[in-house]
Protein backbone atom coordinates (compact mmCIF):
# COMPACT_ATOMS: atom_id res chain seq x y z
CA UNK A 1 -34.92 4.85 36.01
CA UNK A 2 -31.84 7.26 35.15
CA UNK A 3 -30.48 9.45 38.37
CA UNK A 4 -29.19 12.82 38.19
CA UNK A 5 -27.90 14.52 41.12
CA UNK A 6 -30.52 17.14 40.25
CA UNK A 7 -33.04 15.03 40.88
CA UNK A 8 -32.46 14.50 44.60
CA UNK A 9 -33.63 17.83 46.98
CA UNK A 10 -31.64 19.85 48.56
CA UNK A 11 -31.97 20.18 52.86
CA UNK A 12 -31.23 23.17 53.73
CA UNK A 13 -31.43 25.08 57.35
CA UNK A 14 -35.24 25.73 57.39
CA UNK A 15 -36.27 22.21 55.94
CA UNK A 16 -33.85 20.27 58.73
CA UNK A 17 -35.26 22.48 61.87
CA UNK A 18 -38.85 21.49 60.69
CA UNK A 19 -37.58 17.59 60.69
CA UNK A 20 -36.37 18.15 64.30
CA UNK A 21 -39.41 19.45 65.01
CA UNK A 22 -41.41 16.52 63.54
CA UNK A 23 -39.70 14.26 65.13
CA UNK A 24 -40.47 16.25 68.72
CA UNK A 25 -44.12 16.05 68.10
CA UNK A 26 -44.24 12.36 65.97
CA UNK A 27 -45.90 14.01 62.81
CA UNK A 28 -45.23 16.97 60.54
CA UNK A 29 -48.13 19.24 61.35
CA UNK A 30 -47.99 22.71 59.48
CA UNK A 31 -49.55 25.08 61.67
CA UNK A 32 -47.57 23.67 64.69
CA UNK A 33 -44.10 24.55 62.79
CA UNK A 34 -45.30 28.13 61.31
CA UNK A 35 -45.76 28.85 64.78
CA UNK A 36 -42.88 27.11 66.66
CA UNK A 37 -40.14 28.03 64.26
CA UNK A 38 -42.00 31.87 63.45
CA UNK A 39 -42.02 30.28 59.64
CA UNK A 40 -44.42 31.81 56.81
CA UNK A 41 -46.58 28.94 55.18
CA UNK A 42 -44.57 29.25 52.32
CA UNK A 43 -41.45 28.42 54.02
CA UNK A 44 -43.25 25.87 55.86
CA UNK A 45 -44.78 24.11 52.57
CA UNK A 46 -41.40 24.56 50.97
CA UNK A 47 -40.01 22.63 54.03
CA UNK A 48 -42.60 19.88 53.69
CA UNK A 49 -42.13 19.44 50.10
CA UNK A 50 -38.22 19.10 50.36
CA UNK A 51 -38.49 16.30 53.03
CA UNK A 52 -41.08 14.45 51.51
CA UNK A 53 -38.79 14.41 47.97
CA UNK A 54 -36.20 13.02 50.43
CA UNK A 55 -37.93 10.58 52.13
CA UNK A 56 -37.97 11.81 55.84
CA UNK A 57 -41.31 12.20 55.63
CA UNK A 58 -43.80 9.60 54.63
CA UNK A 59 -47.77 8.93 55.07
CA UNK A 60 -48.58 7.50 58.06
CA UNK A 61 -50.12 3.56 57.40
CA UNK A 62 -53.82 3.74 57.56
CA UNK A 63 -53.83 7.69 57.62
CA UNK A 64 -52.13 8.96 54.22
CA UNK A 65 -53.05 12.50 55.08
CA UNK A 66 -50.72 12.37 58.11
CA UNK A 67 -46.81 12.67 57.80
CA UNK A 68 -44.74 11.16 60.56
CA UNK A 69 -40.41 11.22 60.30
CA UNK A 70 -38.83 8.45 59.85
CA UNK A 71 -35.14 7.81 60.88
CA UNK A 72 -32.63 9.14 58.27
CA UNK A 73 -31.13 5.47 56.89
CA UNK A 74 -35.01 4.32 56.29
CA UNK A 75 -34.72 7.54 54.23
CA UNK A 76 -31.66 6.92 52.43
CA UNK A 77 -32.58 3.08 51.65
CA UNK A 78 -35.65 3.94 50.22
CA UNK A 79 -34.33 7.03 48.16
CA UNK A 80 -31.39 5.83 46.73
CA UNK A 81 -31.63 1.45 46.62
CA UNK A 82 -32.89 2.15 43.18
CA UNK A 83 -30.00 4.43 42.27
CA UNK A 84 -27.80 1.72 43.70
CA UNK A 85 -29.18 -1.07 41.93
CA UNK A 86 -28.71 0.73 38.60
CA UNK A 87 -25.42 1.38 39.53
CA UNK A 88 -24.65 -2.55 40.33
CA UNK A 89 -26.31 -3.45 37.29
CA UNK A 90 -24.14 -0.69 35.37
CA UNK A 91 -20.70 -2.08 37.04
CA UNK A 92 -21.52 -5.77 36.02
CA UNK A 93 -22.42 -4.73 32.61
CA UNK A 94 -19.16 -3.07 32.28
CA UNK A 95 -17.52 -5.62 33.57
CA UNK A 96 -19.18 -8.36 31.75
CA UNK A 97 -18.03 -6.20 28.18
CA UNK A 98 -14.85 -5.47 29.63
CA UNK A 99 -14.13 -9.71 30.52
CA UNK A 100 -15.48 -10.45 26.97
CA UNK A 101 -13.66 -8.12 25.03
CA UNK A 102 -10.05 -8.53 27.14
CA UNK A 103 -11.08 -12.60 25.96
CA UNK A 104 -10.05 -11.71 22.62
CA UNK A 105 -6.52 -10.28 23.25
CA UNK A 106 -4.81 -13.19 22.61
CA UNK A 107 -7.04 -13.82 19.13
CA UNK A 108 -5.82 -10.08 18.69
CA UNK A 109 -1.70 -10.81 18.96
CA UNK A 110 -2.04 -13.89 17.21
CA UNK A 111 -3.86 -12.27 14.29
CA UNK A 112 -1.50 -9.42 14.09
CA UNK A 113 1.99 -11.56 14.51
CA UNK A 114 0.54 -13.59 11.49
CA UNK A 115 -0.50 -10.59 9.43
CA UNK A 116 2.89 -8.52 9.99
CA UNK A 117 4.79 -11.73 9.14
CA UNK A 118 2.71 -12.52 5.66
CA UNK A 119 2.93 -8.59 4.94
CA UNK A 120 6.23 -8.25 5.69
CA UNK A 121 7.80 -11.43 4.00
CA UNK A 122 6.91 -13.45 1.00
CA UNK A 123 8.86 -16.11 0.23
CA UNK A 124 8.16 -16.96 -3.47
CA UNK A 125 9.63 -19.88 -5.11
CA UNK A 126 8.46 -20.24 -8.18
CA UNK A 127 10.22 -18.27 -10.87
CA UNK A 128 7.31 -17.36 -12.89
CA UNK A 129 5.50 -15.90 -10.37
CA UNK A 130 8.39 -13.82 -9.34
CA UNK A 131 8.56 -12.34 -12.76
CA UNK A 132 5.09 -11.64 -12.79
CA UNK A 133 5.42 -9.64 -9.44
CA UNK A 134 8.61 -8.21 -10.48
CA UNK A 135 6.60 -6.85 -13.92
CA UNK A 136 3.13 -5.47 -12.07
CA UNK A 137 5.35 -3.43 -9.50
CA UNK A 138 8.11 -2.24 -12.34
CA UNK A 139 4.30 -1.31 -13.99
CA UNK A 140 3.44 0.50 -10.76
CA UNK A 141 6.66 1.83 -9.74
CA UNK A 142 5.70 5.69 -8.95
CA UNK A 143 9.32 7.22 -7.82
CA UNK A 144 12.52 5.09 -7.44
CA UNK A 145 13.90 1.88 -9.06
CA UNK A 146 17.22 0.27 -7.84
CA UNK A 147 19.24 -3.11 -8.41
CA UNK A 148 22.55 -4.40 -7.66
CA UNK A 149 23.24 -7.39 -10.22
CA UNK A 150 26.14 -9.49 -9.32
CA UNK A 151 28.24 -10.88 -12.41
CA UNK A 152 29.26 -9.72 -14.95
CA UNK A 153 27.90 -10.41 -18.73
CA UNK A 154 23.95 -10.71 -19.61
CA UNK A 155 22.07 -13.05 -21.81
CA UNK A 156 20.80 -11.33 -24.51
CA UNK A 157 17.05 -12.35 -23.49
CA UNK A 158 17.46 -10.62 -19.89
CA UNK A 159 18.95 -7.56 -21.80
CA UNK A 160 16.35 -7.23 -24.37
CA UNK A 161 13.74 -7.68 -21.27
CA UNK A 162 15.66 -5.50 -19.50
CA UNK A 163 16.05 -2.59 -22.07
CA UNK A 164 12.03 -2.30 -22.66
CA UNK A 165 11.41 -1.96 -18.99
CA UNK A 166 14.29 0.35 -18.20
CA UNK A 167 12.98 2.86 -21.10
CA UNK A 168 9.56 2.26 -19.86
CA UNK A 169 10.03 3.09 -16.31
CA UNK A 170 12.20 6.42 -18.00
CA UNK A 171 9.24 7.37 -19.79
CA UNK A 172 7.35 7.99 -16.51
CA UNK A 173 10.49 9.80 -15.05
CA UNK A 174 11.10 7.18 -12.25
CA UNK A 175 14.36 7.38 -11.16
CA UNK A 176 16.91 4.56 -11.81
CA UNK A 177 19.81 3.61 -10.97
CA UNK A 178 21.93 0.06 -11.07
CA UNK A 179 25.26 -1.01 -9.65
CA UNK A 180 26.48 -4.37 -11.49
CA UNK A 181 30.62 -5.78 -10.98
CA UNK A 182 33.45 -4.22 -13.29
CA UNK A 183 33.72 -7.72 -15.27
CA UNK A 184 30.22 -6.53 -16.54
CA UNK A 185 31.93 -3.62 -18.53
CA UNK A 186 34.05 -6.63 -20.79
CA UNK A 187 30.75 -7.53 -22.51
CA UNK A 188 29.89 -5.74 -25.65
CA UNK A 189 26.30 -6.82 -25.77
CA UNK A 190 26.36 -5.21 -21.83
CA UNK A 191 27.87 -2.01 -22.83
CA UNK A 192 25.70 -1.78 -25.92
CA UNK A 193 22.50 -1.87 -23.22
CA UNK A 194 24.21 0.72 -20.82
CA UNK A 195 24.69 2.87 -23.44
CA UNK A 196 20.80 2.80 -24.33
CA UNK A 197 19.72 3.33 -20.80
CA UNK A 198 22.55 5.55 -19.19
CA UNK A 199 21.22 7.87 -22.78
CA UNK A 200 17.16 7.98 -21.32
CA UNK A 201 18.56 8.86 -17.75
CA UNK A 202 19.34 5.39 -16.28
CA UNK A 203 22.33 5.95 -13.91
CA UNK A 204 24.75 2.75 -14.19
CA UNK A 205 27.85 2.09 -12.02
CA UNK A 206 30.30 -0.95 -11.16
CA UNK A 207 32.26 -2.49 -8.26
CA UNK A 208 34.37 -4.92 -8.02
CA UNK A 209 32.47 -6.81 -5.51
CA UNK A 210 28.88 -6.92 -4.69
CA UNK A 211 26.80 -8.90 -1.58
CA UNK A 212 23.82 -10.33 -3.97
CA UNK A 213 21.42 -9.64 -6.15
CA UNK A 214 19.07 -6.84 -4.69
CA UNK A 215 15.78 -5.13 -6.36
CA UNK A 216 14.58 -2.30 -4.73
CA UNK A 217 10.99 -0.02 -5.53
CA UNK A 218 10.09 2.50 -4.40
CA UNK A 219 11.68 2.49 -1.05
CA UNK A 220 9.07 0.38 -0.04
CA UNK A 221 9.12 -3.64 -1.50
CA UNK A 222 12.35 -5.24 -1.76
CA UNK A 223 13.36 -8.17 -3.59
CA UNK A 224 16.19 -10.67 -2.43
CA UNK A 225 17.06 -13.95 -3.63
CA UNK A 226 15.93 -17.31 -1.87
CA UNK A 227 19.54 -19.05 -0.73
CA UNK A 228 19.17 -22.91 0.29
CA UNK A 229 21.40 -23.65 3.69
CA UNK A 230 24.27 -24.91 2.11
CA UNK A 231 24.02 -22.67 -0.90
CA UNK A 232 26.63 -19.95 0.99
CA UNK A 233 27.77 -18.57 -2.44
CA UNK A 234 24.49 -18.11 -4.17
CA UNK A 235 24.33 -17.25 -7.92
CA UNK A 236 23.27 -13.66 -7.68
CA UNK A 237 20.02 -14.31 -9.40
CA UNK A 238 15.80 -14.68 -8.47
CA UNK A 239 15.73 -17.63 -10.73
CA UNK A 240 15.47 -19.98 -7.55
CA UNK A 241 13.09 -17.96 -6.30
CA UNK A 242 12.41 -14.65 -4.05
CA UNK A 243 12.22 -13.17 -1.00
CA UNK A 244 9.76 -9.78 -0.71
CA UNK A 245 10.37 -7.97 1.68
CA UNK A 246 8.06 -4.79 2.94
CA UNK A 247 8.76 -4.65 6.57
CA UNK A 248 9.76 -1.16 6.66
CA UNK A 249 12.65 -0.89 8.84
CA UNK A 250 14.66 -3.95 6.51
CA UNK A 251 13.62 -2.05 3.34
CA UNK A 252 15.24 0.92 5.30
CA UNK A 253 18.48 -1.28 5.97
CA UNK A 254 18.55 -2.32 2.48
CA UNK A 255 18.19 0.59 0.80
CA UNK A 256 21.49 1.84 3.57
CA UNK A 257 23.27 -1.24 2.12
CA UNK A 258 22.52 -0.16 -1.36
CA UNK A 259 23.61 3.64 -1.05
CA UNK A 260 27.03 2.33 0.27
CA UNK A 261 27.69 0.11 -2.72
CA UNK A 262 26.51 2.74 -4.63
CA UNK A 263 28.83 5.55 -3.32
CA UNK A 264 31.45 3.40 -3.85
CA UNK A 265 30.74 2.27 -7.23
CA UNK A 266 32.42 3.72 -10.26
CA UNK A 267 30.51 5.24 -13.06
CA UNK A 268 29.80 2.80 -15.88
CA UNK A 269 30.74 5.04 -19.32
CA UNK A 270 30.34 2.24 -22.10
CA UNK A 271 33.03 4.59 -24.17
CA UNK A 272 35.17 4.46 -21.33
CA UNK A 273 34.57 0.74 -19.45
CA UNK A 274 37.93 -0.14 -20.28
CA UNK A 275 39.61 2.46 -18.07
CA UNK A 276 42.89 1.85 -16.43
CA UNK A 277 41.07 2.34 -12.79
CA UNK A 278 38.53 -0.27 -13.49
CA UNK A 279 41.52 -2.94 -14.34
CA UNK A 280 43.57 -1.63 -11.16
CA UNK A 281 40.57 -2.53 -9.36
CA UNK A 282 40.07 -6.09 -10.66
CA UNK A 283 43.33 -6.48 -10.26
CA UNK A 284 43.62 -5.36 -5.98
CA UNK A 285 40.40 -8.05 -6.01
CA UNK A 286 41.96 -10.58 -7.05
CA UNK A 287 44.92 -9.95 -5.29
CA UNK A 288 43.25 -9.48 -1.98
CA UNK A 289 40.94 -13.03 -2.34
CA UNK A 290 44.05 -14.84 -3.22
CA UNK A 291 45.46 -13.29 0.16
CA UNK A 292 42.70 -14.79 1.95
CA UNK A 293 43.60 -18.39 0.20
CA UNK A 294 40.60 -18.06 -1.60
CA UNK A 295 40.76 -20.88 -4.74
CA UNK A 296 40.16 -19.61 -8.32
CA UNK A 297 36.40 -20.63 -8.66
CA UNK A 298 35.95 -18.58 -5.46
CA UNK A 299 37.72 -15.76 -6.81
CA UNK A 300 35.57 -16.15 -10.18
CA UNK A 301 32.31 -15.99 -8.30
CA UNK A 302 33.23 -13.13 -5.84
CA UNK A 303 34.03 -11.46 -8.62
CA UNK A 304 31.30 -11.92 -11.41
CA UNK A 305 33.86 -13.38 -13.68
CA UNK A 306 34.33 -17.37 -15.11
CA UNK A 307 36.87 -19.21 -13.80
CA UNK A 308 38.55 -19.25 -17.61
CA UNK A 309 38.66 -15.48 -17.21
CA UNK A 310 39.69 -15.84 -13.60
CA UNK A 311 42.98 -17.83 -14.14
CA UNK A 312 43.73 -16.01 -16.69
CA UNK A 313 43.99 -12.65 -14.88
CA UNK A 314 45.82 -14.76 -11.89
CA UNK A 315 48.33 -15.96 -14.86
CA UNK A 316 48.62 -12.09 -15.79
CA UNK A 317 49.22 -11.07 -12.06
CA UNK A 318 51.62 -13.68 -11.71
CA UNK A 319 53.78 -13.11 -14.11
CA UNK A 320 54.04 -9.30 -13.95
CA UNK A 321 55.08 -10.29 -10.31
CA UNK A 322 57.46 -12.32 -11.62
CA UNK A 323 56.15 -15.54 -9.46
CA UNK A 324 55.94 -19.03 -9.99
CA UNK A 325 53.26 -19.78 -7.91
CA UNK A 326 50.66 -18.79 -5.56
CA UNK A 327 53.23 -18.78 -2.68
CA UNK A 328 55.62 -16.83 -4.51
CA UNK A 329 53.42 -14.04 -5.70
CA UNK A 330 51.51 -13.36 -2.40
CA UNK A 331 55.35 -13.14 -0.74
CA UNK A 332 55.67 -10.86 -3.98
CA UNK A 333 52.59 -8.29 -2.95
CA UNK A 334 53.28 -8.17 0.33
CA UNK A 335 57.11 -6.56 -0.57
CA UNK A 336 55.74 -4.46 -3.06
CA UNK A 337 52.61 -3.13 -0.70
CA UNK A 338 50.60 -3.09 -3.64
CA UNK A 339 47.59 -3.76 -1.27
CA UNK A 340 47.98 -0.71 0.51
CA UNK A 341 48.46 1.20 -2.60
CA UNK A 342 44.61 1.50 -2.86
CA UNK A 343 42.96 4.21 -0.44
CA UNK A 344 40.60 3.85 1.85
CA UNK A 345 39.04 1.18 4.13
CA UNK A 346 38.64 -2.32 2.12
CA UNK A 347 35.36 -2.85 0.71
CA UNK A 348 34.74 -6.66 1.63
CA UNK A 349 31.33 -6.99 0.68
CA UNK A 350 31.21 -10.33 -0.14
């Protein structure tokens, strides 16, 4: 049985005299009370009624027409035992659901540490699938498209691959921009693909140095390469494989490292890619990797360049500094300043 407070009478002033005066005379006797306490039998029944609903009154054994008093904790243990009971039986059930659901807390973490690590990381190592996650989100891609592509010249494959998706992706007005490395502006079959994107919208840019190959949609999935633990350089590619990253505070730092290349990046015009600026910039590169003792197929890769290409612009450097070796021309530069001729803080991002 369910309790309410309403359910239990209330003893008031009238009720508790005629239980003193029971308990005088050893019974509840009506006429004796109307005329002891000057009650009307109204009050009197009203009186009766209100004791018996709390107990203090009960048939007498043997005579169940005659109410005696009984003391007042007989009266409370018989009234409320059955409330308390319920309410035992109440506290262990809540207890009980409370020790078996609290059990699972540790199933709970466990789950949850497991599910934020396999949706916030991927680590995909085969190249084909890669591609074939790489094609369903550029399908999907609703807003934003980004990449930083270390190097410098394309095959033509990747370009022609490249050139259907970029004008695809225009076609639903995403947003797209791409910062590759100033060597990328000597290729003509590079320029030629600029010049057919930059025309549907595609923003392009260059720098002369670049961290690693990034892909970034929709502000939301990243895509880095997979580097093996002695592989410090890397290639700049996903064609050993991917990391996918949707944890949203690293897509957040990402997408922070991205806007700084990108604000420091110089605008890739195909018409213009040979601008004086571009080959100043090549040129403080080189100069400052070779300050750092950096050797030539180090210099290559920091830069996107081969090391053919490399040595040759060394070869240039050196002789317009009229050196005759590495020694010579750093001792060279550091007379002429000519790395603090460019402004700004150095942009190391290799």
């Amino acid at each position: 049985m369910n309790y309410s407070r309403s359910e239990f009478a209330e003893l008031d002033d009238i009720s508790a005299a005629a239980y003193g005066h029971a308990v005088e005379l050893g019974r509840f006797t009506r006429d004796d009370i109307v005329e002891r306490l000057a009650l009307s039998p109204a009050e009197v029944e009203h009186a009766e009624k209100v004791l018996t609903l709390l107990r203090l009154l009960q048939p007498m054994p043997g005579s169940p027409e005659v109410l005696v008093p009984v003391a007042p904790d007989v009266a409370t243990a018989d009234l409320v035992s059955s409330a308390e009971t319920q309410i035992r039986d109440l506290q262990q059930a809540v207890t009980d659901v409370r020790s078996r659901l609290m059990s699972l807390t540790p199933v709970y973490f466990e789950g949850r540490r497991l599910r934020n690590r396999l949706e916030a990381f991927d680590v995909i190592t085969d190249p084909s699938t890669v591609q074939s996650m790489l094609d369903h989100l550029g399908t999907h891609c609703r807003h934003e498209w980004a990449s930083v592509a270390p190097g410098g010249a394309r095959p033509g494959e990747v370009l022609q691959a490249a050139r259907r998706s970029a004008l695809g992706m225009r076609e639903r007005d995403i947003a797209m921009r791409v910062v590759y490395q100033h060597t990328a502006r000597s290729d003509l079959a590079t320029r030629a693909y600029v010049r057919d994107v930059t025309a549907a919208g595609v923003e392009v840019r260059t720098a002369d140095q670049v961290i690693d190959r990034i892909l970034i949609y929709d502000r939301e999935t990243v895509f880095l390469p997979t580097h093996m633990a002695d592989d410090e350089d890397g290639e700049g590619g996903l064609d050993g494989g991917a990391i996918v990253v949707r944890e949203p505070t690293l897509v957040a730092f990402v997408c922070s490292v991205f806007e700084h290349l990108w604000d420091g990046a110089t605008p890739f015009v195909p018409d213009t890619s040979r601008a004086p600026t571009i080959a100043d910039d090549l040129k403080q590169s080189i100069l400052r990797l070779m300050a750092k003792g950096y050797k030539d197929e180090m210099v290559a890769r920091r830069l996107g360049m081969s090391v053919r290409t490399c040595r040759r612009h060394i070869s240039e450097i050196t002789e317009e500094l009229e050196a005759t070796s590495r020694f010579q021309a750093g001792y060279n530069v550091a007379l002429a300043h000519m790395l603090e001729q460019r402004p700004g803080p150095e942009r190391d991002l290799g």
